[in-house]
Protein backbone atom coordinates (compact mmCIF):
# COMPACT_ATOMS: atom_id res chain seq x y z
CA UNK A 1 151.41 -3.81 107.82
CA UNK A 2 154.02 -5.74 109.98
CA UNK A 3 153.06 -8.08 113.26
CA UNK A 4 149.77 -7.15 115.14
CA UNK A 5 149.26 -8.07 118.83
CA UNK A 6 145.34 -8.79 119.73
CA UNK A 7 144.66 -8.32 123.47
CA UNK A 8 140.80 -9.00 124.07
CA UNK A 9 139.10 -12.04 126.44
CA UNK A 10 136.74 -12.97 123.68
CA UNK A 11 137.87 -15.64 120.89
CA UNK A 12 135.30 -14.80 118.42
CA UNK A 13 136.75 -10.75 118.24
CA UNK A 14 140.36 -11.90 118.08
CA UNK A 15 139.06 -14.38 115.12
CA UNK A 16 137.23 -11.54 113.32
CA UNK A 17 140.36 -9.24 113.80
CA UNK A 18 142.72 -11.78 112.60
CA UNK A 19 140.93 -12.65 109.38
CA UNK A 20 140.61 -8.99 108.54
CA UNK A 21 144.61 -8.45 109.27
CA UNK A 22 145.57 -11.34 107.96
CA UNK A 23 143.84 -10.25 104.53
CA UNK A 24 145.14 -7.18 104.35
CA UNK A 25 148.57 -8.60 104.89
CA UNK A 26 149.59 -8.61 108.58
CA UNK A 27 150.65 -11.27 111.19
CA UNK A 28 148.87 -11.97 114.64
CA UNK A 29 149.58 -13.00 117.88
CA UNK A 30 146.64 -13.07 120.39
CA UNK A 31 146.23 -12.81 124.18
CA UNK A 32 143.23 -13.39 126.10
CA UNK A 33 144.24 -11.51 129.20
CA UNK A 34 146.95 -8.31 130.50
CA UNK A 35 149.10 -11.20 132.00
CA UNK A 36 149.51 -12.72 128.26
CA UNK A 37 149.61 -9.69 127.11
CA UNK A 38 152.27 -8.19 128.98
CA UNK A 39 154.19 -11.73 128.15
CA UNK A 40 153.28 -11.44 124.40
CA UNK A 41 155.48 -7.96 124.52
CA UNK A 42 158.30 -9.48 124.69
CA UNK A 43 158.32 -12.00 122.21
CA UNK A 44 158.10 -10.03 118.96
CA UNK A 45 157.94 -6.15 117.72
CA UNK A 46 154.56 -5.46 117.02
CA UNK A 47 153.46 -2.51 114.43
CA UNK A 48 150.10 -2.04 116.27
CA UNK A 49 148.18 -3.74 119.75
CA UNK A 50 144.69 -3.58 119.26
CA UNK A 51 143.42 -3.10 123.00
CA UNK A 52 140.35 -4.46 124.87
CA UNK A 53 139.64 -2.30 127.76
CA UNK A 54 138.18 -4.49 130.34
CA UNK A 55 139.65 -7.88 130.45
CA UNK A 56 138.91 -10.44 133.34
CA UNK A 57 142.63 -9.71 135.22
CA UNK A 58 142.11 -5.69 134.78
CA UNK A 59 141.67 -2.51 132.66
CA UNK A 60 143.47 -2.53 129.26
CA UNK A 61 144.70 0.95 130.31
CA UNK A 62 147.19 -0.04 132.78
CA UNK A 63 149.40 -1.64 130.21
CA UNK A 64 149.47 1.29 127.60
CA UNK A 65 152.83 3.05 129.28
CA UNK A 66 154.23 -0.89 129.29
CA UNK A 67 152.96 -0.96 125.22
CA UNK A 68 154.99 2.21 125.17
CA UNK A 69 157.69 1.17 126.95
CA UNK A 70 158.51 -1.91 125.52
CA UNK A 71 157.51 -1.37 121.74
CA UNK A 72 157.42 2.30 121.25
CA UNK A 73 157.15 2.58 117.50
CA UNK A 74 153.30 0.00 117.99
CA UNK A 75 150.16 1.89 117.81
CA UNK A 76 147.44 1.99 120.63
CA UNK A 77 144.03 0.66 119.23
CA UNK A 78 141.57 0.33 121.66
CA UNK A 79 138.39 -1.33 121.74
CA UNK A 80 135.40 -1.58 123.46
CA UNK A 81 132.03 -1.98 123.62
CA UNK A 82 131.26 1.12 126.01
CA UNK A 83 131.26 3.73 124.06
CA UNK A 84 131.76 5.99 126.40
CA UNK A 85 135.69 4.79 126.84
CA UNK A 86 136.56 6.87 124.16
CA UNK A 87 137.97 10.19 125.51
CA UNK A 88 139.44 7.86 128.68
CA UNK A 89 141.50 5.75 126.05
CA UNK A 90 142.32 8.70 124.07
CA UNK A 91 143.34 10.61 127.67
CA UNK A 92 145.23 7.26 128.77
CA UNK A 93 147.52 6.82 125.62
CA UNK A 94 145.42 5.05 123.36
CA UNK A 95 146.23 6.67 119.48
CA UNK A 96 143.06 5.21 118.23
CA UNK A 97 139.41 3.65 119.79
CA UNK A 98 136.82 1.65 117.98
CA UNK A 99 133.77 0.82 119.50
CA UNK A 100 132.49 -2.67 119.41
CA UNK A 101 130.79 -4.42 117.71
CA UNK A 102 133.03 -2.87 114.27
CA UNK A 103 133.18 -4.68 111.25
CA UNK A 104 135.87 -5.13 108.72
CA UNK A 105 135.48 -1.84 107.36
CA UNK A 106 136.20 -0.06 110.88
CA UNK A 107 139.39 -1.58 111.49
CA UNK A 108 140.83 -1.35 107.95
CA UNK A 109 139.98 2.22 108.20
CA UNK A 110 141.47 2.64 111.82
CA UNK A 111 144.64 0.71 110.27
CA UNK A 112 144.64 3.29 107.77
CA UNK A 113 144.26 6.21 109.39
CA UNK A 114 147.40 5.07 111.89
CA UNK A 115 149.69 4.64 108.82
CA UNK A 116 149.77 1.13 108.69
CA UNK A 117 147.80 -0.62 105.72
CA UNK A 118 147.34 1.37 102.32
């Protein structure tokens, strides 16, 4: 696993993500909202973005073809605590979703699945 980009409003989930990438051998960045996130794009080529869908300056959706755009290569991991968001993230781009709350096991697994941790 390479650099990981964490795009979700609440500190504690980008805390618990980064611990569990961090162990299994990845770097973070993290942004709290689309505007950081969109900035955070072009800073540094990321391997994955893991994805909150609703963040306080919009949906997490509208910056998948701008993911895609600018790092083409990262995988789509969305997240959310609505269930029900998983056939619109799968339908908006999204190449994986994991419903909150997950625990380490989820996104290890997820990580695997997508390729990118053994």
């Amino acid at each position: 696993m390479q650099r990981v980009l964490l795009i979700d409003d609440e500190t504690e989930i980008c805390f618990l993500l980064s611990n569990v990438i961090k162990r299994a051998g990845g770097e973070c960045d993290m942004a709290h909202s689309l505007a950081e996130g969109r900035a955070r794009l072009g800073e540094a080529d990321y391997s994955a973005v893991f994805l909150d869908i609703h963040l306080p300056d919009g949906l997490g959706y509208d910056l998948i073809p701008e993911i895609r755009s600018h790092q083409p290569s990262a995988r789509v991991i969305a997240i959310s605590a609505v269930d029900n968001e998983r056939l619109n993230a799968t339908a908006r781009g999204a190449d994986l979703f994991i419903p909150k709350p997950f625990d380490k096991l989820s996104i290890l697994g997820g990580l695997r699945q997508l390729g990118l941790s053994s």
